[in-house]
Protein backbone atom coordinates (compact mmCIF):
# COMPACT_ATOMS: atom_id res chain seq x y z
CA UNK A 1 64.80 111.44 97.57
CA UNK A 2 65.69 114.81 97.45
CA UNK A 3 63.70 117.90 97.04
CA UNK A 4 64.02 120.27 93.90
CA UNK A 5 62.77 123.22 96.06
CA UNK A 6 63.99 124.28 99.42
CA UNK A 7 61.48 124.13 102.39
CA UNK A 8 60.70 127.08 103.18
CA UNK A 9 61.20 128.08 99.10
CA UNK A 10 63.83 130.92 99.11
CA UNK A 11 62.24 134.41 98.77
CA UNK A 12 64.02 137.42 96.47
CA UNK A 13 64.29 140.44 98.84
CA UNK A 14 63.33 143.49 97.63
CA UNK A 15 65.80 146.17 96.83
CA UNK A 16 64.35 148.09 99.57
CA UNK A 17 64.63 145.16 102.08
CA UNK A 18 68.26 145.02 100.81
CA UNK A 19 69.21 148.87 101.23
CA UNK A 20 67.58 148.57 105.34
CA UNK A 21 69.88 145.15 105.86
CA UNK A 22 72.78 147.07 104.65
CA UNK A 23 71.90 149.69 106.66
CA UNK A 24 71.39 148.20 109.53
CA UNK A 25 75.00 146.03 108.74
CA UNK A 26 76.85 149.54 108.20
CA UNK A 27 75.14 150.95 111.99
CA UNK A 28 76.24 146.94 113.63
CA UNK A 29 79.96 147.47 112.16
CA UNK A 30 80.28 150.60 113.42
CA UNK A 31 79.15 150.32 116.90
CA UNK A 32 81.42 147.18 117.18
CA UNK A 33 83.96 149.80 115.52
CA UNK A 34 83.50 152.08 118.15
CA UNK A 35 83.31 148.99 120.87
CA UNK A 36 86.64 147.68 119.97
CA UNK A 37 88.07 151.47 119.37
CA UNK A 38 87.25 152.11 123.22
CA UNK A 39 88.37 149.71 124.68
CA UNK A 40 91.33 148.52 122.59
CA UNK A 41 92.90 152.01 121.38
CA UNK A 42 91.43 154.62 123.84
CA UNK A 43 92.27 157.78 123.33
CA UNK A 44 94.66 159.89 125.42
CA UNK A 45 93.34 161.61 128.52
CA UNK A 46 93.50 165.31 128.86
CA UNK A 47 96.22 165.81 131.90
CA UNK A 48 94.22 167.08 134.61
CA UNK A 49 94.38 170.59 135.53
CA UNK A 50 94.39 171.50 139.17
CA UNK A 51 91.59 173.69 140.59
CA UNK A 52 92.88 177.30 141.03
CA UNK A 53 90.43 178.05 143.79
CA UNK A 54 92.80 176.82 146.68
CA UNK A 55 96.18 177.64 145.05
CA UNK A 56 98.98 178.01 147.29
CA UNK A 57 101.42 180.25 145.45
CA UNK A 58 103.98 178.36 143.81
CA UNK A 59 107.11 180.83 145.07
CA UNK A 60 106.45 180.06 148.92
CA UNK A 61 109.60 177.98 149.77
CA UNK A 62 109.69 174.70 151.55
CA UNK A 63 110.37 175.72 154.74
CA UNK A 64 107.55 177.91 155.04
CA UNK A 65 105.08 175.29 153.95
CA UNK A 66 106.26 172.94 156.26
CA UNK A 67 106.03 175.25 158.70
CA UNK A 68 102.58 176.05 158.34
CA UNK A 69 101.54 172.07 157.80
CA UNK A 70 103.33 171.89 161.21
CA UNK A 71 100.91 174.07 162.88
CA UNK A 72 97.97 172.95 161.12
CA UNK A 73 98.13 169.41 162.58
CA UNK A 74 98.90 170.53 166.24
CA UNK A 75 95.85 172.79 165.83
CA UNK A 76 93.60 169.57 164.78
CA UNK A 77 94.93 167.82 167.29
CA UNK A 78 94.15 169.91 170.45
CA UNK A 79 90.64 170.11 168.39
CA UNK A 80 90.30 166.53 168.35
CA UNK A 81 91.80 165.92 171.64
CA UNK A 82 89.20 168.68 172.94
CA UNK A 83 86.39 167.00 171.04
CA UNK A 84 87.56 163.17 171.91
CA UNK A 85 87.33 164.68 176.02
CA UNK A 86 83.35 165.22 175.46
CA UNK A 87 82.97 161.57 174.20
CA UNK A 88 82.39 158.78 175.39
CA UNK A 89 82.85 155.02 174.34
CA UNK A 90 83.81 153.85 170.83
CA UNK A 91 83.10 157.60 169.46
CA UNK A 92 86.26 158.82 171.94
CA UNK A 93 88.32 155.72 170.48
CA UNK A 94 87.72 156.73 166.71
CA UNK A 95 88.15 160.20 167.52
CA UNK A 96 91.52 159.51 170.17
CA UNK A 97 92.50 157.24 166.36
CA UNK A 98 92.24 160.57 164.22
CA UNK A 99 94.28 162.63 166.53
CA UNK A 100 96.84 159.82 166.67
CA UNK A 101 96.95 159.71 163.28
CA UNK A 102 97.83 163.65 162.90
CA UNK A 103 100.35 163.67 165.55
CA UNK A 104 101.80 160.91 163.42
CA UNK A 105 101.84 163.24 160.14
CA UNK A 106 103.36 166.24 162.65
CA UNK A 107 105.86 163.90 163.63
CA UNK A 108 106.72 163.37 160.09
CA UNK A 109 106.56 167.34 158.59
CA UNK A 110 108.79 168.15 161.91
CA UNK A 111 111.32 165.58 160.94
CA UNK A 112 111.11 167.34 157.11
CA UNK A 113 111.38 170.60 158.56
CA UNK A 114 114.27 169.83 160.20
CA UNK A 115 116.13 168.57 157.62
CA UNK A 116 115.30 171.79 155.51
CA UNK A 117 115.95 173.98 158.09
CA UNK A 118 118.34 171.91 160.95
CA UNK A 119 118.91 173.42 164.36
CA UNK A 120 122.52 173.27 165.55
């Protein structure tokens, strides 16, 4: 036996009940719009502009910069060496690690240097 009426009977919404469901429907599709749009198509980052506070000026040449890299890593490592000296324990190993570490990028902008600039 079947029933002539659904349980519950089916209600008519209003047409205001209608225009906030729609609503509502337009907001859902486009936040899932804007979901997919994110994630799926993003949109083109800006390309990053470098800070001008530290600039070096772009017309110093390579030797020159390599140069001065070279004596900024000797001059951290007699300042760590110095500091590692008033240490004790694992402090003077991590420090004795940093200053290894620099002499290792000296080592590396002396060999540059003197292929830019090689001493015969």
């Amino acid at each position: 036996m079947t029933k002539p009426v659904p349980d519950p009977p089916e209600e008519k919404p209003t047409p205001l009940e209608e225009a906030l469901r729609a609503e509502d429907l337009a907001r859902n599709r486009e936040a899932i719009n804007r979901a997919l749009d994110f994630y799926l198509c993003p949109q083109p980052r800006k390309p990053r502009q470098p800070s001008t506070m530290f600039m070096v000026c772009p017309n110093v040449d390579t030797e020159s910069l390599l140069a001065h890299a070279c004596e900024s890593l000797a001059s951290a490592s007699a300042a760590a060496s110095n500091f590692a000296n008033e240490l004790g324990g694992t402090q003077r190993n991590t420090v004795l690690g940093i200053q290894q570490i620099i002499m290792l990028a000296e080592l590396a902008v002396n060999r540059a240097l003197d292929r830019v600039d090689p001493q015969t």
